[in-house]
C-alpha atoms as a PDB file:
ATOM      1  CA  UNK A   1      91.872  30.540  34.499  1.00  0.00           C
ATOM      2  CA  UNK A   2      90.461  33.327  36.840  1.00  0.00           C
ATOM      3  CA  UNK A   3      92.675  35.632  34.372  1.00  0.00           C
ATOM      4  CA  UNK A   4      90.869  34.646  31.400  1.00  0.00           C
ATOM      5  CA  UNK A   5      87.729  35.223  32.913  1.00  0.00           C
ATOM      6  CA  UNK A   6      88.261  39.033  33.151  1.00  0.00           C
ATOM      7  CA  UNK A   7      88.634  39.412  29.711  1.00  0.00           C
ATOM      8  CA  UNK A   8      85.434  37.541  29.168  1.00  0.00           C
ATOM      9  CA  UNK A   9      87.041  34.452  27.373  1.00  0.00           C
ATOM     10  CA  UNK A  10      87.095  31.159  28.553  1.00  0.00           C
ATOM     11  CA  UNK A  11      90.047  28.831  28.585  1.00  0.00           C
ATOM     12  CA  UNK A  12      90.792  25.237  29.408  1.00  0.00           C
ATOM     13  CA  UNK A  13      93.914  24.783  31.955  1.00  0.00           C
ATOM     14  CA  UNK A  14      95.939  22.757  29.557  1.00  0.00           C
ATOM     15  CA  UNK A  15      95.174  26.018  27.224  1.00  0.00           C
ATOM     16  CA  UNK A  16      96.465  28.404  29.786  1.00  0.00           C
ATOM     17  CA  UNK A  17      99.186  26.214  30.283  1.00  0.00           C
ATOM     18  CA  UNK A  18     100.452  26.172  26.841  1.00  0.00           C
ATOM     19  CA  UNK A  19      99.804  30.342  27.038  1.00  0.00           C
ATOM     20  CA  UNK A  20     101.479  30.977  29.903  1.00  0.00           C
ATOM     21  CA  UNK A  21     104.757  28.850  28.477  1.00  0.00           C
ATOM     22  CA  UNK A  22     104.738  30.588  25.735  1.00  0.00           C
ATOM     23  CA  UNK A  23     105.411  33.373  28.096  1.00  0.00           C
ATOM     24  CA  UNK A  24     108.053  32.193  30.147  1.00  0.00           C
ATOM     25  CA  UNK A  25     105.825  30.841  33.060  1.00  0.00           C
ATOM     26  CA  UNK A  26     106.235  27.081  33.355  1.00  0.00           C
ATOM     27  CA  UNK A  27     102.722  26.412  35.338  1.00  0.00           C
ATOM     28  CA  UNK A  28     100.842  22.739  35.416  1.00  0.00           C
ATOM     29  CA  UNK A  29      97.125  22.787  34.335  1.00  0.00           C
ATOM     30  CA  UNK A  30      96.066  20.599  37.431  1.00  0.00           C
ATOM     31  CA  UNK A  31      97.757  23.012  39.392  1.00  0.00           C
ATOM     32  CA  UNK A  32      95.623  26.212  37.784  1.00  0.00           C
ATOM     33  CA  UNK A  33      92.344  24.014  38.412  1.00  0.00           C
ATOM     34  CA  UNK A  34      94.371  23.858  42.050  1.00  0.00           C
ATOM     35  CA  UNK A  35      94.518  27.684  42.656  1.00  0.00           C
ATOM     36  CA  UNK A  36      91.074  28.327  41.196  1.00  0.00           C
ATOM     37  CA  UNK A  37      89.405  25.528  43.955  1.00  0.00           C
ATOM     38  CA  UNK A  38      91.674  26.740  46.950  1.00  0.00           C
ATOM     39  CA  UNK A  39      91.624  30.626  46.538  1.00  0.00           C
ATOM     40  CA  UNK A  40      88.562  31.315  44.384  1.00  0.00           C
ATOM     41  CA  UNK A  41      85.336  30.999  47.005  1.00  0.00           C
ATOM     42  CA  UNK A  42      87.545  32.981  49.804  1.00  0.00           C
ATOM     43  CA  UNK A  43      87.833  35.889  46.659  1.00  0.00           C
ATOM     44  CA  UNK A  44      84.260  35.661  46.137  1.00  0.00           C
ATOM     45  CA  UNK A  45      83.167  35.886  49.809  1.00  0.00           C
ATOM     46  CA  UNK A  46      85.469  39.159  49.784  1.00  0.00           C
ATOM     47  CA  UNK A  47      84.325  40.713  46.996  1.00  0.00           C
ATOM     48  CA  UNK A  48      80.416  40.351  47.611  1.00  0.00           C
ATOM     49  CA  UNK A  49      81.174  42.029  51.138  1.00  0.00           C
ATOM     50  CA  UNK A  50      83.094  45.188  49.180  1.00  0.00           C
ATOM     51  CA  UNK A  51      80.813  45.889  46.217  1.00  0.00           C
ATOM     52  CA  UNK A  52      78.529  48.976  46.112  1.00  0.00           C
ATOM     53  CA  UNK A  53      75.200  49.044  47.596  1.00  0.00           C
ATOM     54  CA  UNK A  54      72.576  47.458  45.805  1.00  0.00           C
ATOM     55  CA  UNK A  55      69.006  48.401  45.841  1.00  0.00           C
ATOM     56  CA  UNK A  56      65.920  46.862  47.267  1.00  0.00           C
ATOM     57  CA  UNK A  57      63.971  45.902  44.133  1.00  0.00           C
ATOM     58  CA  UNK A  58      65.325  42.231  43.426  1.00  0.00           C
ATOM     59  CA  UNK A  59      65.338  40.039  40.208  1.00  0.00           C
ATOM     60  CA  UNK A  60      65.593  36.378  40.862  1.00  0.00           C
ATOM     61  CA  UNK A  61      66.325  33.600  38.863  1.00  0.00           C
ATOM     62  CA  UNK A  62      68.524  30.180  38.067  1.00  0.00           C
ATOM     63  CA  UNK A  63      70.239  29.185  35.294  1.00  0.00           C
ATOM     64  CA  UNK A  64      71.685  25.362  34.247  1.00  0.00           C
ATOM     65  CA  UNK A  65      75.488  24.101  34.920  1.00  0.00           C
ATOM     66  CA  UNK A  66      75.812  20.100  33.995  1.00  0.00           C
ATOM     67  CA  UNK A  67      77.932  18.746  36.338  1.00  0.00           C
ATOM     68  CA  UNK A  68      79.405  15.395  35.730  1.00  0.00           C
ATOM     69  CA  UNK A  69      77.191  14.438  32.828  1.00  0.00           C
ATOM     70  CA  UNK A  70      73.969  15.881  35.055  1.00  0.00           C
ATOM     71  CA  UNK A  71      72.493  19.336  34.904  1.00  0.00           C
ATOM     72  CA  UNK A  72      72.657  21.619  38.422  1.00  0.00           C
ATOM     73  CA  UNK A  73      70.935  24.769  39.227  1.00  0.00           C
ATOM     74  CA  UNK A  74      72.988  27.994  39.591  1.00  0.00           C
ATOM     75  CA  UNK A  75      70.507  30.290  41.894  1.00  0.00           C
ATOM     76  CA  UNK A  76      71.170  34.355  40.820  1.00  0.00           C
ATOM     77  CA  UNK A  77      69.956  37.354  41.987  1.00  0.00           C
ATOM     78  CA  UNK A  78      70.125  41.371  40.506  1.00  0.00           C
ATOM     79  CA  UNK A  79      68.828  44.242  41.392  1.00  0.00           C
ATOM     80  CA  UNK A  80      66.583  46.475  39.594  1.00  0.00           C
ATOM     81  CA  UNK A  81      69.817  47.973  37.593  1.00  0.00           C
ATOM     82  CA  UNK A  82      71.406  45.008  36.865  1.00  0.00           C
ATOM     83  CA  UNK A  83      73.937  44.645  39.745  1.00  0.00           C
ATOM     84  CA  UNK A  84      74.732  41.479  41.253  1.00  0.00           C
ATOM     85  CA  UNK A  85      73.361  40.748  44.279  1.00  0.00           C
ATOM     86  CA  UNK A  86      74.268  37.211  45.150  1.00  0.00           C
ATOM     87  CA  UNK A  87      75.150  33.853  43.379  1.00  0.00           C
ATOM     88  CA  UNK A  88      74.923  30.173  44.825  1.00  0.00           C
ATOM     89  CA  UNK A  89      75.048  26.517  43.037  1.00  0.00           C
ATOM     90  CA  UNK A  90      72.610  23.850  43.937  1.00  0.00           C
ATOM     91  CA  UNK A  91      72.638  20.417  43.040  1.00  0.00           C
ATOM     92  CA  UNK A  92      68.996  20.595  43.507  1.00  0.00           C
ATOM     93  CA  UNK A  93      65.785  22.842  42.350  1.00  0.00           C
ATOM     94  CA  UNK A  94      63.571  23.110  44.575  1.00  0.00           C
ATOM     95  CA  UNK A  95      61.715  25.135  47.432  1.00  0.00           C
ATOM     96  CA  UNK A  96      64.721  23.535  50.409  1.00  0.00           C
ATOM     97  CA  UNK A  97      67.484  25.509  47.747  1.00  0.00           C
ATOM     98  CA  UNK A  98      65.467  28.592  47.156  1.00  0.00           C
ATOM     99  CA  UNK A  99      64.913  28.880  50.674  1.00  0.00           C
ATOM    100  CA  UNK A 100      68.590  28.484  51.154  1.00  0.00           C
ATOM    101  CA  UNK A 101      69.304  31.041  48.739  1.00  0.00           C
ATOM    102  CA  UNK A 102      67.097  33.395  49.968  1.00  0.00           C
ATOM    103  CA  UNK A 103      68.932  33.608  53.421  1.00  0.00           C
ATOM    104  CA  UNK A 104      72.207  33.710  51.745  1.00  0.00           C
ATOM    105  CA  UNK A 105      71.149  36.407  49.622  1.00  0.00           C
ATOM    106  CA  UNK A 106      69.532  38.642  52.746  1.00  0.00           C
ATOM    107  CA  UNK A 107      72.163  37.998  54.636  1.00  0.00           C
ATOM    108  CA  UNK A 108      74.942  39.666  52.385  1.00  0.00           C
ATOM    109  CA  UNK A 109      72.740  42.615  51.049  1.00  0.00           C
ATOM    110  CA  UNK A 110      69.576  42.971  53.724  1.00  0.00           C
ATOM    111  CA  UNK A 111      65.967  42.756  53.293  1.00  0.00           C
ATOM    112  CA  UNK A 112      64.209  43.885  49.648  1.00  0.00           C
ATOM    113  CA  UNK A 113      61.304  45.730  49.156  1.00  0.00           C
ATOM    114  CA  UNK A 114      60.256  43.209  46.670  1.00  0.00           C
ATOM    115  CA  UNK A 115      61.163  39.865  44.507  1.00  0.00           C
ATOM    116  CA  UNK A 116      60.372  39.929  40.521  1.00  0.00           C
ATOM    117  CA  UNK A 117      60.974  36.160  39.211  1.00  0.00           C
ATOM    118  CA  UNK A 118      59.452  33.919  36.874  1.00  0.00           C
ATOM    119  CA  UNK A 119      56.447  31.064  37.713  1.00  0.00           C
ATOM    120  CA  UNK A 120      58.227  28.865  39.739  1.00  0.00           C
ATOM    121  CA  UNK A 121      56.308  27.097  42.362  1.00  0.00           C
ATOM    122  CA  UNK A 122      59.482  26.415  44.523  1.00  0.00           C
ATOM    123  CA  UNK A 123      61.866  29.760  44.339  1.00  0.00           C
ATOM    124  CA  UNK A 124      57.814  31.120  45.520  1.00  0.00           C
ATOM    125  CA  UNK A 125      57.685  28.497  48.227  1.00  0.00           C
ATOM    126  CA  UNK A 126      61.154  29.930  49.287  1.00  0.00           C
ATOM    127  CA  UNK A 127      60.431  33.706  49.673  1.00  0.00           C
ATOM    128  CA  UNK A 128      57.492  32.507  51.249  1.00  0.00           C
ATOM    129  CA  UNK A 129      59.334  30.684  53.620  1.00  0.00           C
ATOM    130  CA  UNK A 130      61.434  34.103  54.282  1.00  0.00           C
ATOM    131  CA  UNK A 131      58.123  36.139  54.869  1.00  0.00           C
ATOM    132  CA  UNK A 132      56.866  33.282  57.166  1.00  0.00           C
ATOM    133  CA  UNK A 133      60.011  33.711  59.743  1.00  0.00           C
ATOM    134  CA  UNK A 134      59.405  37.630  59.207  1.00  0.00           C
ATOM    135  CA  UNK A 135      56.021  36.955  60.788  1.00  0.00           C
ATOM    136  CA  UNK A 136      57.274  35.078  63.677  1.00  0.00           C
ATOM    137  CA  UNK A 137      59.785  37.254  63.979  1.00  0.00           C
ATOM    138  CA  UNK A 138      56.884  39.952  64.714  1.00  0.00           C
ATOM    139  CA  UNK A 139      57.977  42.158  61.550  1.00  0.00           C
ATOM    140  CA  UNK A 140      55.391  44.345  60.220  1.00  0.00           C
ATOM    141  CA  UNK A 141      56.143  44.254  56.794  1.00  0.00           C
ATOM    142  CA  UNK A 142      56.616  41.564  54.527  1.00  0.00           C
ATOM    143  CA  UNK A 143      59.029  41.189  50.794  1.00  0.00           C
ATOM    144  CA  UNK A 144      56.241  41.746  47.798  1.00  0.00           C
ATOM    145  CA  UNK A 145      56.405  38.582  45.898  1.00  0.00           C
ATOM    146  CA  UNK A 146      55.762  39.312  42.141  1.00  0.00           C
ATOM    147  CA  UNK A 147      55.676  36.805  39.768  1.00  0.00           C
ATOM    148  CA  UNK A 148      55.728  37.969  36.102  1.00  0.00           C
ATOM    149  CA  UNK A 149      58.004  36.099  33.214  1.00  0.00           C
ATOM    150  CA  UNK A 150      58.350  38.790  30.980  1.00  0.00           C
ATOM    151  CA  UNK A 151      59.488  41.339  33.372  1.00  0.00           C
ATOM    152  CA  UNK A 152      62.587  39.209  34.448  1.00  0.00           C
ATOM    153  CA  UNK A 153      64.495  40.337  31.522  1.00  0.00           C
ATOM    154  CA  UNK A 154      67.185  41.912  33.534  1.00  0.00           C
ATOM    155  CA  UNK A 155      68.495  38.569  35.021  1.00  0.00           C
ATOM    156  CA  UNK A 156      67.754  36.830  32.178  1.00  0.00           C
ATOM    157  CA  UNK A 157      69.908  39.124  30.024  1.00  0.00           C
ATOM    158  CA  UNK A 158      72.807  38.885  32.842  1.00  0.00           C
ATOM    159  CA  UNK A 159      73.048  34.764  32.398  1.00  0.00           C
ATOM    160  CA  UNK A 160      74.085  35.429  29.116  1.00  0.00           C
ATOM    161  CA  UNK A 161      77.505  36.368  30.457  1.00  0.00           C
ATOM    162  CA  UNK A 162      77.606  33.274  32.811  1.00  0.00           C
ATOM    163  CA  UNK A 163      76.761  30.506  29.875  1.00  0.00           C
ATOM    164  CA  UNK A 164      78.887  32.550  27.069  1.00  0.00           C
ATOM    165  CA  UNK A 165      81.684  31.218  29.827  1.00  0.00           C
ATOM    166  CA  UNK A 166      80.562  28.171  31.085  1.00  0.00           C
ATOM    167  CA  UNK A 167      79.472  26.734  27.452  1.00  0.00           C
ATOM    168  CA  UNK A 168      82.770  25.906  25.992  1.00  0.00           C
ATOM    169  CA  UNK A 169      83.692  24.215  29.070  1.00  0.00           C
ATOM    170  CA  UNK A 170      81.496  21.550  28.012  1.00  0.00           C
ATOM    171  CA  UNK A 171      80.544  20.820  31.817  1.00  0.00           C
ATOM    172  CA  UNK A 172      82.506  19.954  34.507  1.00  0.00           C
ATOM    173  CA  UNK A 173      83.720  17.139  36.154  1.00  0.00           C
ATOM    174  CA  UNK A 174      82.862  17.445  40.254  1.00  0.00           C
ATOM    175  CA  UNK A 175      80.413  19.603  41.857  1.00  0.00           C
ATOM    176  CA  UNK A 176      83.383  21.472  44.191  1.00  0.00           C
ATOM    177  CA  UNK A 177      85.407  22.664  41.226  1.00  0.00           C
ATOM    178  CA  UNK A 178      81.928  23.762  39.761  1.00  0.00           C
ATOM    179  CA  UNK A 179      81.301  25.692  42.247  1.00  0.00           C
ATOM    180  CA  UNK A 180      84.671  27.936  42.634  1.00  0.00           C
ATOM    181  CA  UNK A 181      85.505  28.013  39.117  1.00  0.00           C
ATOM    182  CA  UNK A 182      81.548  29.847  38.702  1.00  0.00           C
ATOM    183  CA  UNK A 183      83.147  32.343  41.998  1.00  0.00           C
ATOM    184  CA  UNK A 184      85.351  33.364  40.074  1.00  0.00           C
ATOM    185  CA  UNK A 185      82.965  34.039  37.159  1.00  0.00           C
ATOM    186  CA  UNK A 186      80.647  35.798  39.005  1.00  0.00           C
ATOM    187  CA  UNK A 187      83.772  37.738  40.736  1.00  0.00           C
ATOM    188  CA  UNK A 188      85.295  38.894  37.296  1.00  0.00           C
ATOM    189  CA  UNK A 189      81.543  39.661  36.277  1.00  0.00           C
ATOM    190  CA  UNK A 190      80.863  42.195  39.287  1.00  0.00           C
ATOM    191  CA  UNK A 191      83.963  43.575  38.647  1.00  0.00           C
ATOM    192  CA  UNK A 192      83.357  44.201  35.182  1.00  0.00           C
ATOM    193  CA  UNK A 193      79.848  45.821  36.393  1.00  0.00           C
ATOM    194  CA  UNK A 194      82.285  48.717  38.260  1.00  0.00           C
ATOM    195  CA  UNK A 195      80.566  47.412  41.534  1.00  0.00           C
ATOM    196  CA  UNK A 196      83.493  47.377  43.408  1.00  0.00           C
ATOM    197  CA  UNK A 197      85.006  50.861  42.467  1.00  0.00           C
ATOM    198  CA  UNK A 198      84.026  54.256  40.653  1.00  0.00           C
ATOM    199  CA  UNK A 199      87.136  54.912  39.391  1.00  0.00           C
ATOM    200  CA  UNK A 200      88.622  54.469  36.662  1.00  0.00           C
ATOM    201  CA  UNK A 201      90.787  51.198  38.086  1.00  0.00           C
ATOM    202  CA  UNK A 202      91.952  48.455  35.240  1.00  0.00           C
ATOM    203  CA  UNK A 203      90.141  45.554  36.405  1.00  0.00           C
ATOM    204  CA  UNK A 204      93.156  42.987  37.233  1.00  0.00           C
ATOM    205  CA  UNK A 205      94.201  45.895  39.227  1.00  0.00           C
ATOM    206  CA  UNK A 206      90.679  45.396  41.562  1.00  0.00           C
ATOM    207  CA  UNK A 207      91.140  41.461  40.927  1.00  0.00           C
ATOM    208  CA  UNK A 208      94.933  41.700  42.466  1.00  0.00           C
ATOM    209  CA  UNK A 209      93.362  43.562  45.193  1.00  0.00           C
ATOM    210  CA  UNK A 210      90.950  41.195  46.311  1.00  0.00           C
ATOM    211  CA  UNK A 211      93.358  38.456  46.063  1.00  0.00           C
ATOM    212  CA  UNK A 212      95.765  40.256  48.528  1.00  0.00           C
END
């Protein structure tokens, strides 16, 4: 399935299976949805610690997966230029997940200058929450919180490619297999961005790599 992804199609397994026997390769669908749960998160991990440097003007926002008949929260995060800057899937929405996603999102790609998102009282109780520890911590500066709607267009834009993928799929059916089929979404989408090279590599070649 992870294939299909970098090609910007989505597939179901018993799909890929009937593809991939018309092509000599005699692979079971449960054991695609298998490989995507087992090796997926560890190529995500890898490739957020490899792509380019990001810059320190943020765009934050999250974006609806229904799990299991119910609708979760997939937390994002780009820079100014439309990079990705970190990803993470939350059963809940509010300021205890933003706060979580915050840390995550620091801790891969360091401190920002400042945070555009939309009006949401929680993702604002989160970065507050951040700025708070920089206080105890005895830093001198703190993350510019900005809240303005129509300036989030940049993240808004980039969920586009997440739900053009995750739509057909008509939801899915646990939260875990959520979680690393959207890795390797987000994987195949920062490699499509050219985040993790500046040449002129064919993008299975970079996907190959990070599965290595």
């Amino acid at each position: 399935m992870l294939f299909s992804f970098m090609s910007g199609m989505a597939f179901s397994y018993r799909a890929l299976e009937e593809i991939m026997e018309e092509r000599g390769v005699d692979v079971d669908h449960a054991t695609l949805n298998h490989w995507v749960i087992r090796y997926s998160p560890a190529i995500a991990v890898k490739a957020k610690s490899q792509k380019r440097e990001t810059n320190k003007s943020w765009r934050m926002d999250e974006t609806y997966i229904k799990v299991k008949g119910q609708w979760t929260y997939l937390y994002r995060a780009v820079d100014s230029h439309g990079d990705t800057l970190d990803f993470m899937l939350s059963e809940h929405r509010d300021e205890e997940a933003a706060t979580a996603f915050f840390k995550q999102t620091i801790n891969n790609n360091g401190f920002p200058d400042k945070v555009l998102m939309d009006k949401s009282g929680a993702n604002y109780a989160g970065l507050s929450n951040i700025n708070l520890l920089l206080i105890l911590a005895g830093f001198a500066t703190m993350i510019d919180i900005l809240q303005v709607k129509y300036l989030n267009n940049i993240i808004e834009q980039d969920h586009r490619f997440i739900k053009k993928i995750t739509k057909p799929m008509m939801g899915f059916k646990a939260f875990h297999s959520a979680q690393a089929t959207i890795d390797g979404i987000e994987t195949a989408h920062i490699i499509r961005k050219g985040q993790l090279s500046e040449e002129n590599i064919p993008a299975y070649k970079q996907f190959m790599a990070l599965a290595g």
